[in-house]
N, C-alpha and C. Protein backbone atom coordinates (compact mmCIF):
# COMPACT_ATOMS: atom_id res chain seq x y z
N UNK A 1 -6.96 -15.61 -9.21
CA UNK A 1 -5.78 -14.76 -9.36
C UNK A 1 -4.67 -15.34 -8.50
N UNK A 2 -3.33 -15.38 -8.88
CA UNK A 2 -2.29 -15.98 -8.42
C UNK A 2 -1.25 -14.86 -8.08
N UNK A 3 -0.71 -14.95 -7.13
CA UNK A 3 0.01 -13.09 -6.85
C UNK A 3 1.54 -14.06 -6.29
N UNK A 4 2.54 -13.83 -6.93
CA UNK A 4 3.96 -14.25 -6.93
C UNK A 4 4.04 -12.82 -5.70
N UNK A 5 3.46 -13.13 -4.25
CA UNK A 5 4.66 -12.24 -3.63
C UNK A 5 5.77 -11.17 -3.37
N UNK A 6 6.80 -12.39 -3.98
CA UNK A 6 8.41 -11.96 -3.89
C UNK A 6 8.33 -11.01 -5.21
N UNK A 7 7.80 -11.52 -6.39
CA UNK A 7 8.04 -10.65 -7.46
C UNK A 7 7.50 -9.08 -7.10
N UNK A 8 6.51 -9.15 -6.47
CA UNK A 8 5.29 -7.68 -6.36
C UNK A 8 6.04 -6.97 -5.31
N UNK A 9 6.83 -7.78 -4.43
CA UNK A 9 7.81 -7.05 -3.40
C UNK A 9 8.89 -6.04 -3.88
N UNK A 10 9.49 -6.95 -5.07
CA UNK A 10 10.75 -6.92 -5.86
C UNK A 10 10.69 -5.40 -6.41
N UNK A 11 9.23 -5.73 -7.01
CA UNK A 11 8.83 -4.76 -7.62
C UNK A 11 8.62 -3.13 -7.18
N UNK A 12 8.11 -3.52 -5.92
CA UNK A 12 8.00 -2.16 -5.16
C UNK A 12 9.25 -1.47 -4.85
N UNK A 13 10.05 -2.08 -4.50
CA UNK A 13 11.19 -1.70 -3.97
C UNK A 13 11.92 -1.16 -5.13
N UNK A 14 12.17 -1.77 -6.25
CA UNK A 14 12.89 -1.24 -7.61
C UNK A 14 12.31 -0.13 -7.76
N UNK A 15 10.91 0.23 -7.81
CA UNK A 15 10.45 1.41 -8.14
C UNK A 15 10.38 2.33 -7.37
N UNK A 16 10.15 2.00 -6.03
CA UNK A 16 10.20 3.31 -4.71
C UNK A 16 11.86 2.84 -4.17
N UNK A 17 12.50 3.30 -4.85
CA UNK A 17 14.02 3.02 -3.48
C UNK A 17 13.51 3.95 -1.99
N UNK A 18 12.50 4.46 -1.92
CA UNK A 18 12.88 5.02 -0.58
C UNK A 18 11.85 4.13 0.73
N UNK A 19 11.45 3.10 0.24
CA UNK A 19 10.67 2.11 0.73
C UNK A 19 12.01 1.00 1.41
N UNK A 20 13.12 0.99 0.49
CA UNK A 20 14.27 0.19 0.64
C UNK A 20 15.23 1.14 1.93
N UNK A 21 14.83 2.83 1.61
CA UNK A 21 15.84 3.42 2.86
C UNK A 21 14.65 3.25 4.10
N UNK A 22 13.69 3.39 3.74
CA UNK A 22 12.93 2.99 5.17
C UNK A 22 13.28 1.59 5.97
N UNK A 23 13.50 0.64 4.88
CA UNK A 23 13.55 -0.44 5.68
C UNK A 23 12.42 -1.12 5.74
N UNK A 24 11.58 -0.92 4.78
CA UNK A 24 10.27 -1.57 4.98
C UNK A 24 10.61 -3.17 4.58
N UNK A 25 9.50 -3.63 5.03
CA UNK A 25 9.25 -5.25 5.14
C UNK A 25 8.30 -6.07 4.48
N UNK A 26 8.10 -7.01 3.42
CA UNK A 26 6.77 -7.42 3.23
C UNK A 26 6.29 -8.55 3.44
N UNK A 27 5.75 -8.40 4.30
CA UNK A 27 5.09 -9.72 4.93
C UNK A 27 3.76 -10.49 4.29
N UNK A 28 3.36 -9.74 3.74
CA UNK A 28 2.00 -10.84 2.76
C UNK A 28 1.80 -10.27 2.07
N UNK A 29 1.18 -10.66 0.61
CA UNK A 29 0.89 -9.99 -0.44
C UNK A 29 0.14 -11.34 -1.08
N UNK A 30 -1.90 -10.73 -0.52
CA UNK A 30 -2.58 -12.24 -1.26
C UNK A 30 -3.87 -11.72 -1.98
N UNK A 31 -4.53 -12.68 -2.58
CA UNK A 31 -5.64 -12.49 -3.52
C UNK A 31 -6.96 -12.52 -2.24
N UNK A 32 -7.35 -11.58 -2.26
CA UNK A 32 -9.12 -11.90 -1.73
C UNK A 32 -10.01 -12.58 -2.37
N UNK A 33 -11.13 -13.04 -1.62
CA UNK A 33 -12.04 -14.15 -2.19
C UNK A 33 -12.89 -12.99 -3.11
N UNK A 34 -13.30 -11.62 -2.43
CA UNK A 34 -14.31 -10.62 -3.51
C UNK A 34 -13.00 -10.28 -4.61
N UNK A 35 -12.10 -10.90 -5.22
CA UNK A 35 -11.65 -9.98 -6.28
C UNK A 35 -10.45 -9.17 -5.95
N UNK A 36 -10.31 -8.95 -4.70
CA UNK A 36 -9.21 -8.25 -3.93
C UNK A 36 -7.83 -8.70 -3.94
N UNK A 37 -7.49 -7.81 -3.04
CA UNK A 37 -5.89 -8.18 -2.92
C UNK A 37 -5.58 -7.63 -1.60
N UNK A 38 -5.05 -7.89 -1.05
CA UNK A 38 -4.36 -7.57 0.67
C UNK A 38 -2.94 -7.98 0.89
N UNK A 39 -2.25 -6.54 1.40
CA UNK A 39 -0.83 -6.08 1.21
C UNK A 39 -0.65 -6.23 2.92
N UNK A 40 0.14 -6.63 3.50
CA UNK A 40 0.72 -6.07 5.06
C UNK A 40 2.07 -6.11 4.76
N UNK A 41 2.60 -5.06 4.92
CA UNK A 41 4.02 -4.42 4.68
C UNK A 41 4.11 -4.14 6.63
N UNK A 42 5.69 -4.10 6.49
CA UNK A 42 6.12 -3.82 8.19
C UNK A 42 7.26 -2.65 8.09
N UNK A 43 7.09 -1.70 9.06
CA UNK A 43 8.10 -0.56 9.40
C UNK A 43 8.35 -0.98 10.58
N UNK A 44 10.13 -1.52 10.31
CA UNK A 44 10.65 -1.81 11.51
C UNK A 44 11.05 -0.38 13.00
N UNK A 45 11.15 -0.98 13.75
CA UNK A 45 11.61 -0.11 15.09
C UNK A 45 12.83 0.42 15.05
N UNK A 46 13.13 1.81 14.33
CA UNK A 46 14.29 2.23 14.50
C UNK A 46 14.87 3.45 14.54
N UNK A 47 15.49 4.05 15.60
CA UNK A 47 15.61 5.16 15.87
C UNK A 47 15.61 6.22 14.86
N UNK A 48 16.00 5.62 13.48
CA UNK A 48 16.35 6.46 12.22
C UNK A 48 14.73 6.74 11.83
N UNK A 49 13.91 6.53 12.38
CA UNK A 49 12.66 6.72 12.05
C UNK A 49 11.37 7.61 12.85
N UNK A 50 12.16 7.34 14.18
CA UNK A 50 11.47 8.02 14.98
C UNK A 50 11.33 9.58 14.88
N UNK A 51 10.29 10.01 15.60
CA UNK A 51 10.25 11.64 15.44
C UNK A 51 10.31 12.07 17.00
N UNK A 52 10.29 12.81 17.51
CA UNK A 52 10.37 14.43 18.50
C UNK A 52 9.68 13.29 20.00
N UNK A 53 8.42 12.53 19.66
CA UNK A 53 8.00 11.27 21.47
C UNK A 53 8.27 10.29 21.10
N UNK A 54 9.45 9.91 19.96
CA UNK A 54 10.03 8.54 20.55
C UNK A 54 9.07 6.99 19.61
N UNK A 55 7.95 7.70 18.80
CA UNK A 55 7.14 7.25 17.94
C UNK A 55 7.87 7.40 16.25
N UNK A 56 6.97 6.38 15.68
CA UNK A 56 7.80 6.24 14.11
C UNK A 56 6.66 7.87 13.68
N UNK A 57 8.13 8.63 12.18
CA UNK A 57 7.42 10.03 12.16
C UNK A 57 6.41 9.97 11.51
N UNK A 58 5.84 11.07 11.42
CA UNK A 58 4.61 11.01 10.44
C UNK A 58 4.60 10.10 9.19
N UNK A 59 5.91 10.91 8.72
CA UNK A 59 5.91 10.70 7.18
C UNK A 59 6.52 9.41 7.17
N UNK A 60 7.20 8.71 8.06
CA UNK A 60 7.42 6.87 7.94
C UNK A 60 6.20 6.32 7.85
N UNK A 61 5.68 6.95 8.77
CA UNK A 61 4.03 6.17 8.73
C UNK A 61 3.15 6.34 7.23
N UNK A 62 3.03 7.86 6.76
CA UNK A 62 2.21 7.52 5.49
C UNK A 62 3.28 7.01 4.84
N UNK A 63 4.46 7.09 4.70
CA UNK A 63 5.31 5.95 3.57
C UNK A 63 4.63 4.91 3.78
N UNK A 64 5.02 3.88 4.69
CA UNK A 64 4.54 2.86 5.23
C UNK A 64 2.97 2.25 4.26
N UNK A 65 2.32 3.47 4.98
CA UNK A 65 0.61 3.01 4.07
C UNK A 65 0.49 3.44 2.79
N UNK A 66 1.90 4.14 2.56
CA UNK A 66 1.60 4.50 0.54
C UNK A 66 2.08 3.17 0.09
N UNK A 67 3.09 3.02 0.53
CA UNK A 67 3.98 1.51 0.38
C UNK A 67 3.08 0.01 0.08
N UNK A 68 2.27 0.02 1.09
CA UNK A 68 1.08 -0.66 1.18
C UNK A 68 -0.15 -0.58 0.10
N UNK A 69 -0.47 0.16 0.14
CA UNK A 69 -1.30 0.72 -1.13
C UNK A 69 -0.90 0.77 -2.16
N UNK A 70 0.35 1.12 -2.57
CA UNK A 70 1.18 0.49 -3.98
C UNK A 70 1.41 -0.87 -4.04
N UNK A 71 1.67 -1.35 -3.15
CA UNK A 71 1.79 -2.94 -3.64
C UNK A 71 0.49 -3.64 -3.73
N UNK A 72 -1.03 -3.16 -3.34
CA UNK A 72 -2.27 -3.54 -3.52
C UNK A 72 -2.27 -3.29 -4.96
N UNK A 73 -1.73 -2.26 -5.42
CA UNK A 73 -2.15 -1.77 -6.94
C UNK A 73 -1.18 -2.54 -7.89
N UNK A 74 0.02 -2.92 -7.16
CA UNK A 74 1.01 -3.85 -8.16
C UNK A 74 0.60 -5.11 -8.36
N UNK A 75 -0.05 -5.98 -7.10
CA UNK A 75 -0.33 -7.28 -7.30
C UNK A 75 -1.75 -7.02 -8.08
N UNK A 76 -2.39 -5.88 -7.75
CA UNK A 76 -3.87 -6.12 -8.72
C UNK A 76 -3.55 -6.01 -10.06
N UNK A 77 -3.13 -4.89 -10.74
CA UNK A 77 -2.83 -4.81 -11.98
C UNK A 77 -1.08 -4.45 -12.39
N UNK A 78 -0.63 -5.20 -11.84
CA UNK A 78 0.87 -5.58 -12.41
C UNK A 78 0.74 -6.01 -14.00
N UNK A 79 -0.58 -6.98 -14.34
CA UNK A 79 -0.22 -7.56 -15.79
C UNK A 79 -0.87 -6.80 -16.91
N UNK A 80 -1.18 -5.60 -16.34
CA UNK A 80 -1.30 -4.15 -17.09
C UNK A 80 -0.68 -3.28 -17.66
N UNK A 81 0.54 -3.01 -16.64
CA UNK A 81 1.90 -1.82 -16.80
C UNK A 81 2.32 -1.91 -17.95
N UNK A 82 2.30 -2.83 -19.05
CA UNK A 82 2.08 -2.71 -20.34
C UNK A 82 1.16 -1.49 -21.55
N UNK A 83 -0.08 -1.59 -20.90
CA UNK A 83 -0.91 -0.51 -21.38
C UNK A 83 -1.22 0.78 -20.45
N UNK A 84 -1.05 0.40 -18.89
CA UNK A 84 -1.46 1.39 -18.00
C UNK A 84 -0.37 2.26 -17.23
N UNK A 85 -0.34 3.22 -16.60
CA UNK A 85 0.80 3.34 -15.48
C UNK A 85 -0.17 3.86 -14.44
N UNK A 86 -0.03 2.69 -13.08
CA UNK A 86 -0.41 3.11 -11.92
C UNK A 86 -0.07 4.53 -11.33
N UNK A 87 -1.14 5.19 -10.68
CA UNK A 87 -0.50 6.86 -10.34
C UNK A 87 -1.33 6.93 -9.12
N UNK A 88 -0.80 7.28 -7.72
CA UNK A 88 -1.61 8.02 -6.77
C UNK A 88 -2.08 9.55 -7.49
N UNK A 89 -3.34 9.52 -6.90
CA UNK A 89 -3.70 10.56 -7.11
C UNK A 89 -4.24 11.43 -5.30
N UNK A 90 -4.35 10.90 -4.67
CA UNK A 90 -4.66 11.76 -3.60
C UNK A 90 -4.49 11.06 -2.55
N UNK A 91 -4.14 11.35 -1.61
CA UNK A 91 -4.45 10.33 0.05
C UNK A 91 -4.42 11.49 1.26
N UNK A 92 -5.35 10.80 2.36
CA UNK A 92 -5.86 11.22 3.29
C UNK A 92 -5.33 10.32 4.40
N UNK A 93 -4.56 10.75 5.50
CA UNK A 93 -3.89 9.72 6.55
C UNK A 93 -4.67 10.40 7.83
N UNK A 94 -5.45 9.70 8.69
CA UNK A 94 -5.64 9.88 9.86
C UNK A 94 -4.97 9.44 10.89
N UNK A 95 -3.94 10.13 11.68
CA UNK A 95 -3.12 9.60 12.88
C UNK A 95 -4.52 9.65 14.29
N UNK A 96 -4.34 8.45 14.81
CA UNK A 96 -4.77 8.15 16.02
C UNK A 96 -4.62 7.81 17.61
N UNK A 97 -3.50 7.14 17.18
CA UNK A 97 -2.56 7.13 18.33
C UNK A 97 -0.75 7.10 18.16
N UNK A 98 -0.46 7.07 19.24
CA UNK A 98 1.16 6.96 19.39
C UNK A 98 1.72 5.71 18.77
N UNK A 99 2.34 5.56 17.87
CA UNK A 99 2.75 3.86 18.34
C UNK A 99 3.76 3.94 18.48
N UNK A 100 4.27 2.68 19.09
CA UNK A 100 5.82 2.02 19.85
C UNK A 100 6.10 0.80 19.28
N UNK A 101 7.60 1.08 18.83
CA UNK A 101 7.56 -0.10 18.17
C UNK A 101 7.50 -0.34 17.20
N UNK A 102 7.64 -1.57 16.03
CA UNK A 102 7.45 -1.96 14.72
C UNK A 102 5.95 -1.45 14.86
N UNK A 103 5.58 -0.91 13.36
CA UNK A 103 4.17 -1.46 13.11
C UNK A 103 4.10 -1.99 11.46
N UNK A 104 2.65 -2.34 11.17
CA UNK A 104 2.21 -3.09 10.30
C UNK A 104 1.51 -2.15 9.57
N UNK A 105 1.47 -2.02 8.42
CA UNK A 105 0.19 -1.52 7.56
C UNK A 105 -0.79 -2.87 6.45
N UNK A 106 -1.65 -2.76 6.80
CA UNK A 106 -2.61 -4.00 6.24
C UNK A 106 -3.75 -2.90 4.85
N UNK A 107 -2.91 -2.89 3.52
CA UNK A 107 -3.81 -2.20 2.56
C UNK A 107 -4.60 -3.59 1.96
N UNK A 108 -5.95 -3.08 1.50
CA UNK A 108 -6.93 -3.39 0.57
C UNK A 108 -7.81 -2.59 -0.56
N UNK A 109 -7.89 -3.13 -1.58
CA UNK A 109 -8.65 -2.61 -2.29
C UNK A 109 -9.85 -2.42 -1.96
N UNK A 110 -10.75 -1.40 -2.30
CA UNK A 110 -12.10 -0.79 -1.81
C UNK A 110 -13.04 -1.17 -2.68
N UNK A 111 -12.52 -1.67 -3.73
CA UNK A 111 -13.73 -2.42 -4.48
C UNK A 111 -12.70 -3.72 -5.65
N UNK A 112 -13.48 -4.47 -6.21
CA UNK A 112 -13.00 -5.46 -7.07
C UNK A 112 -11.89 -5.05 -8.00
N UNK A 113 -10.93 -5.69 -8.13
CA UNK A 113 -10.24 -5.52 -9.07
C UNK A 113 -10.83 -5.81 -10.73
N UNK A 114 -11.46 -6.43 -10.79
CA UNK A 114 -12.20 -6.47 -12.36
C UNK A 114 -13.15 -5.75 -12.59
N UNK A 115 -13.62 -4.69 -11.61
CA UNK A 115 -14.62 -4.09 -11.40
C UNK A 115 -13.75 -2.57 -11.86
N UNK A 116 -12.64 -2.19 -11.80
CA UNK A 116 -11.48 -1.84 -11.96
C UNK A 116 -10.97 -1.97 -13.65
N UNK A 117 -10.61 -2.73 -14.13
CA UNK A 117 -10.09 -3.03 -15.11
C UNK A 117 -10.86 -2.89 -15.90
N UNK A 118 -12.61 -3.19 -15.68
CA UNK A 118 -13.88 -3.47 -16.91
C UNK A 118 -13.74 -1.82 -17.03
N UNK A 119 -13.79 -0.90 -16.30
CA UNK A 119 -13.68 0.61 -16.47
C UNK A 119 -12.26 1.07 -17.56
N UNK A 120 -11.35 0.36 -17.11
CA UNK A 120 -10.51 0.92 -17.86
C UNK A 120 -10.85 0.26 -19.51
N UNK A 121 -10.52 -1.01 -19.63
CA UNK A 121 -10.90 -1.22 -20.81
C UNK A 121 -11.86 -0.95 -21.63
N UNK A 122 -13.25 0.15 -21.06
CA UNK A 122 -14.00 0.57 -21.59
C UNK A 122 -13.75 1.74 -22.22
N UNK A 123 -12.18 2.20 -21.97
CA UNK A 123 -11.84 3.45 -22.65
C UNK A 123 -11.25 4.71 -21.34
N UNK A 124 -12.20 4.34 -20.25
CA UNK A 124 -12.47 5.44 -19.03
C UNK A 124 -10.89 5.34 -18.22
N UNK A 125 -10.55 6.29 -17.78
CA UNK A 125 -9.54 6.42 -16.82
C UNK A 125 -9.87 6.24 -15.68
N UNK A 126 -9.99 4.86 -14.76
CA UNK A 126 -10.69 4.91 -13.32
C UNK A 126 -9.92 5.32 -12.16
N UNK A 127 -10.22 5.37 -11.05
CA UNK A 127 -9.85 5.99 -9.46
C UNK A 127 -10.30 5.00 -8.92
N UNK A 128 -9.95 4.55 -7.82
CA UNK A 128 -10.47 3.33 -6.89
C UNK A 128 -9.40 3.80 -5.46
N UNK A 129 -9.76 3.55 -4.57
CA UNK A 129 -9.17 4.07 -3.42
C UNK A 129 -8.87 2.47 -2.81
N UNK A 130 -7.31 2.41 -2.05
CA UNK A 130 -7.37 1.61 -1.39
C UNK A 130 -7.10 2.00 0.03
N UNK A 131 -7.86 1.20 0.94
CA UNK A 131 -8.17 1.73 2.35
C UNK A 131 -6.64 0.87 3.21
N UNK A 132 -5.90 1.66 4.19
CA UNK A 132 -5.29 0.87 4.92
C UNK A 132 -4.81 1.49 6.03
N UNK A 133 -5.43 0.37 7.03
CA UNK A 133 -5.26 0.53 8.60
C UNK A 133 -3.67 0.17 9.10
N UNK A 134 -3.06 0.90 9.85
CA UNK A 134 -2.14 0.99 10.59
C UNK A 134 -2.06 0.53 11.55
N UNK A 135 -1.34 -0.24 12.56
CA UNK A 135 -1.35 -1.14 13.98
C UNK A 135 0.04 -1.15 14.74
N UNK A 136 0.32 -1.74 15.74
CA UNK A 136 1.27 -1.72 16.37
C UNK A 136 1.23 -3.26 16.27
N UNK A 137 2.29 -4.13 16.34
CA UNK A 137 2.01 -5.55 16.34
C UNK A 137 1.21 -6.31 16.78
N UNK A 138 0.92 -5.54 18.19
CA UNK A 138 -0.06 -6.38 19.05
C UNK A 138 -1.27 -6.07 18.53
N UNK A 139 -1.92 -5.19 17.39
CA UNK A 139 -2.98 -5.30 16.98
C UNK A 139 -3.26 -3.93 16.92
N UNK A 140 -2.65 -2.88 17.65
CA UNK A 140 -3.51 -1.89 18.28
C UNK A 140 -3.45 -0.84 16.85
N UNK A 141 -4.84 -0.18 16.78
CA UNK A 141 -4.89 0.82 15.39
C UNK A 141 -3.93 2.10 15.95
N UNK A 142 -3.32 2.65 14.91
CA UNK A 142 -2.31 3.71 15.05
C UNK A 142 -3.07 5.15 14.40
N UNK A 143 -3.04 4.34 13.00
CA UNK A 143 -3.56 5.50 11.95
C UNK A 143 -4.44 4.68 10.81
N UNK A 144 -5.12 5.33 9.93
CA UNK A 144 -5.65 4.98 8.68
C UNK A 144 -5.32 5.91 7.54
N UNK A 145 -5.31 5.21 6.39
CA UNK A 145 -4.82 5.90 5.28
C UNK A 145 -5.78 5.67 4.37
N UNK A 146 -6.36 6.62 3.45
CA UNK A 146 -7.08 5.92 1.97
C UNK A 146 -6.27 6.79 0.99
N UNK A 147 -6.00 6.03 -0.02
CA UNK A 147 -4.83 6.18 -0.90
C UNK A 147 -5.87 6.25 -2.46
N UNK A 148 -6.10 6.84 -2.82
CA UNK A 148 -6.88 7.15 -4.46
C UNK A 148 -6.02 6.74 -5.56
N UNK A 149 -5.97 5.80 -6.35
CA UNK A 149 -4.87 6.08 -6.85
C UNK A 149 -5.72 5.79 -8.70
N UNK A 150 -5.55 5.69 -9.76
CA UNK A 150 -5.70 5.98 -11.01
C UNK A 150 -4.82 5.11 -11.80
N UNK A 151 -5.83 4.64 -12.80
CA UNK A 151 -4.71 3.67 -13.94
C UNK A 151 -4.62 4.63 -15.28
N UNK A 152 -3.47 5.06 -15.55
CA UNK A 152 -3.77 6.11 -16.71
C UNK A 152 -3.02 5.59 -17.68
N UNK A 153 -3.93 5.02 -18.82
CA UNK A 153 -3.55 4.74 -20.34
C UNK A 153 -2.08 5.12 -20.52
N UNK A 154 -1.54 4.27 -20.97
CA UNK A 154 -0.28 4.93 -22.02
C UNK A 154 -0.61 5.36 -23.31
């Protein structure tokens, strides 16, 4: 699998403008060796973001890891949106600590992307969750997100 990046970036942003008022960043967008795909998107440091201790707010943060998790689902089945339309269907964000500072969200798919697609083309409407950890640059975990999201037939 070959993942054009800039295009899957392009892409996110055209479709979420509020990924573009966040200010988000995309820093990698690559193919895994199991079938995968791995997104690290960046929420820069900026007061317009912060909440009430001086930390980015809640809801920058799950943007951030929805942001992330949509672009796992754009570079996996982007050459679908023809027959499918990608849809979250549920997510669960665990905050852990404070962070300071830019952070990173690093999404992955939770299972194969063809493992994925063989479901849909069998007729079935599948769910696949993609998992993604939250950090502060220097590494440190913030929060985790798992993002459910659904390919539903046109």
């Amino acid at each position: 699998m070959t993942i054009d990046s800039r295009q899957v970036a392009a892409g996110i942003l055209e479709a979420v403008p509020f990924a573009r008022t966040l200010g988000i960043e995309f820093v990698e967008v690559a193919p895994e060796a199991d079938g995968g795909v791995r997104a690290v998107v960046r929420l820069p440091d900026t007061p317009a973001t912060h909440n009430h201790i001086g930390g980015p707010h809640a809801g920058a943060m799950f943007t951030l890891g929805e942001t992330a998790s949509g672009t796992v689902v754009l570079a996996a089945f982007g050459q679908l949106l023809d027959r499918c339309v990608p849809l979250a269907v549920r997510a669960e964000i665990a905050y852990r600590k404070v962070a300071r500072g830019p952070v990173l969200a690093t999404a992955r798919l939770a299972r194969p992307a063809p493992e994925v697609i063989a479901e849909l083309e069998s007729g079935r409407r599948p769910e696949f969750a993609v998992e993604v950890e939250i950090a502060t640059e220097d590494g440190t975990p913030t929060s985790a997100l798992t993002v459910i999201w659904t390919l539903r037939p046109n």
